[in-house]
C-alpha atoms as a PDB file:
ATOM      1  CA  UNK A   1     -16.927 -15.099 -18.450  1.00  0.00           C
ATOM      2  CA  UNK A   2     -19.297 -12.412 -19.819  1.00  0.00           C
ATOM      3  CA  UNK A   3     -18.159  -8.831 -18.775  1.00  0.00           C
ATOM      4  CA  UNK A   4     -20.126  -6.667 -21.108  1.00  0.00           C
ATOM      5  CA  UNK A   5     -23.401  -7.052 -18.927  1.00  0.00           C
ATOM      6  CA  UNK A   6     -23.004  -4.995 -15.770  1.00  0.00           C
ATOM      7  CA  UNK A   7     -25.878  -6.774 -14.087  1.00  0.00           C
ATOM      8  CA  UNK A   8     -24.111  -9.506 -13.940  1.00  0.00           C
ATOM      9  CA  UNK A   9     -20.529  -7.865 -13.206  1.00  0.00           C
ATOM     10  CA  UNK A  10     -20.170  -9.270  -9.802  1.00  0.00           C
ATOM     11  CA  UNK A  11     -21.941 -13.058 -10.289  1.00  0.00           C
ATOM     12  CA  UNK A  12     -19.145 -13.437 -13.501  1.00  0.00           C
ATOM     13  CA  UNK A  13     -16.651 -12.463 -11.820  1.00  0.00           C
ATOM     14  CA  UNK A  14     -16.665 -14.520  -8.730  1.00  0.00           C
ATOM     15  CA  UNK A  15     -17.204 -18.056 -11.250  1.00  0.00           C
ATOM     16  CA  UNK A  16     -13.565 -17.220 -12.619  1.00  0.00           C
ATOM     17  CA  UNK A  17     -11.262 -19.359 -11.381  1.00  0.00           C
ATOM     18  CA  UNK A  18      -9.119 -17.197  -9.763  1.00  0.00           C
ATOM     19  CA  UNK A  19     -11.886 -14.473  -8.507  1.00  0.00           C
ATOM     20  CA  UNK A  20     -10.364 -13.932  -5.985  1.00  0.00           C
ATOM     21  CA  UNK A  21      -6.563 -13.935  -5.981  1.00  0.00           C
ATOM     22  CA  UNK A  22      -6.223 -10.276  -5.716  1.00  0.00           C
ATOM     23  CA  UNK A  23      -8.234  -9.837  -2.720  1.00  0.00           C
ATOM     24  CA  UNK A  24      -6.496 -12.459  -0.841  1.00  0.00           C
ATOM     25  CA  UNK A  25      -3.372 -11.317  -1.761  1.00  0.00           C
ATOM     26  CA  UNK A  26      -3.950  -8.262  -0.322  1.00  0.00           C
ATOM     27  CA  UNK A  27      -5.492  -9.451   3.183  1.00  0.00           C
ATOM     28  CA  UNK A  28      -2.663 -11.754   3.164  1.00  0.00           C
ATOM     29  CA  UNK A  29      -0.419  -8.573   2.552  1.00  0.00           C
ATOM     30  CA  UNK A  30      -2.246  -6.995   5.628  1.00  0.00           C
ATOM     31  CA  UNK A  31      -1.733  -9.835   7.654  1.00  0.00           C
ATOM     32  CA  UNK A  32       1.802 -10.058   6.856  1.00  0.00           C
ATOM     33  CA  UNK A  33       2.284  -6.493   8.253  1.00  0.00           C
ATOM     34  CA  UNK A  34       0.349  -6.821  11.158  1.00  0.00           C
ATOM     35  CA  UNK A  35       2.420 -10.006  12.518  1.00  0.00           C
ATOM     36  CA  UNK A  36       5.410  -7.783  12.084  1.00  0.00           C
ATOM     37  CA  UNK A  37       3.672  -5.157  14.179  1.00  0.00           C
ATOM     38  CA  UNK A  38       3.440  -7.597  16.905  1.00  0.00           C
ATOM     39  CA  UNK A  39      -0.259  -7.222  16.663  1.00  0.00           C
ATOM     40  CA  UNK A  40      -2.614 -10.673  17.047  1.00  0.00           C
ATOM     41  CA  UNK A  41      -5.670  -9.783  15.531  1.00  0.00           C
ATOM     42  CA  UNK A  42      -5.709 -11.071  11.567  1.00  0.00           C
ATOM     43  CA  UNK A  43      -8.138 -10.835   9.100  1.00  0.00           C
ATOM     44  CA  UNK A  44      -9.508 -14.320   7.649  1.00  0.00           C
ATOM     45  CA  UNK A  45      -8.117 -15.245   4.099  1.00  0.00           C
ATOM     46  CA  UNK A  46     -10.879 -17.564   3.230  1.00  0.00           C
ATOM     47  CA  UNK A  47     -12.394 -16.859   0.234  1.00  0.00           C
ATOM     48  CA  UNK A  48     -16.041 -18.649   1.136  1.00  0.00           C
ATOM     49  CA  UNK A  49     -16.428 -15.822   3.663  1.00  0.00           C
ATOM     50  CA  UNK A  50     -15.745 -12.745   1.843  1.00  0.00           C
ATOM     51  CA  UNK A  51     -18.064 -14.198  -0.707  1.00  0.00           C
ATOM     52  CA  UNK A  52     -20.795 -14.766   1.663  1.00  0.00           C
ATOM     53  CA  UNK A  53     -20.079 -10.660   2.851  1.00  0.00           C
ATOM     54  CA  UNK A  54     -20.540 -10.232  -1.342  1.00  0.00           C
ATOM     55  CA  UNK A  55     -16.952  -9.081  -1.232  1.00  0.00           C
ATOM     56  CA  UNK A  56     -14.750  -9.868  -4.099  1.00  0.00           C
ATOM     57  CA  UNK A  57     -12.487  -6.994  -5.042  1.00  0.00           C
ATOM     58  CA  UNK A  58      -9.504  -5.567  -2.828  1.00  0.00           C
ATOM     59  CA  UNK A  59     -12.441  -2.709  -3.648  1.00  0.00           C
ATOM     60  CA  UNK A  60     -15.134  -4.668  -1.921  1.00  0.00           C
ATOM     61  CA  UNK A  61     -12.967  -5.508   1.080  1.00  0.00           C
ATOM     62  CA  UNK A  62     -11.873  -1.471   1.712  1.00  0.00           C
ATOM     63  CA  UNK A  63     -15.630  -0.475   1.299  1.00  0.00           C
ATOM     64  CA  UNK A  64     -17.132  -3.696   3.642  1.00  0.00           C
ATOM     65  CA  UNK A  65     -14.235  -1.760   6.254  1.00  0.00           C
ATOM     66  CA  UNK A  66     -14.924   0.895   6.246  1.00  0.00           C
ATOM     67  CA  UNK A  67     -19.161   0.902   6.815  1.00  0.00           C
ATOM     68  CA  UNK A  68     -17.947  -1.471   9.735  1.00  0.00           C
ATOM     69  CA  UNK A  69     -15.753   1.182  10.726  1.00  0.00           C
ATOM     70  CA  UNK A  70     -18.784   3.653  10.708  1.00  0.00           C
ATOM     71  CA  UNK A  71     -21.078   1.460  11.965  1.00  0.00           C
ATOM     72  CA  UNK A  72     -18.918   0.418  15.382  1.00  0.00           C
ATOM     73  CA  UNK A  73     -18.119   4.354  15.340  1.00  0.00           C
ATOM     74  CA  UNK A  74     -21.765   4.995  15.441  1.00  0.00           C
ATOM     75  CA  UNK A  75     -22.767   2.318  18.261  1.00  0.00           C
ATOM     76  CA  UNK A  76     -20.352   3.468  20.172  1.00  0.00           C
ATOM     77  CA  UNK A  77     -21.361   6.683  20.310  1.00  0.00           C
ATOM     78  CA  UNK A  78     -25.086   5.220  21.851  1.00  0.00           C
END
């Protein structure tokens, strides 16, 4: 895995083996808190569909909520 080649950051990073450990953790993390809450909406842990969002970093995740956040903020406001 090349990281010296920004370009390419994101495409090297997701063909580690473990490109995504982090992130899940987290969501899982997140999950974990909202069962205790009593809540029932989760967020999905699989991997293959934060990819396909081109999310791959607990960074990616927080940024992909928050423009939905803005963007259901902003429909509902029309």
């Amino acid at each position: 895995m090349k990281l010296g080649n920004n370009l390419n950051f994101k495409e090297d990073f997701k063909m580690g083996p473990h490109y995504m450990n982090e992130l899940i953790k987290h969501i899982n993390k997140l999950n974990e808190e909202t069962r205790k809450s009593g809540a029932v909406g989760f967020l999905t842990n699989d991997p293959d569909h934060w990819a396909s969002y081109g999310v791959y970093t607990i960074g990616d995740f927080q940024l992909y909520l928050e423009r939905e956040h803005e963007r259901n903020m902003y429909k509902n406001n029309f």
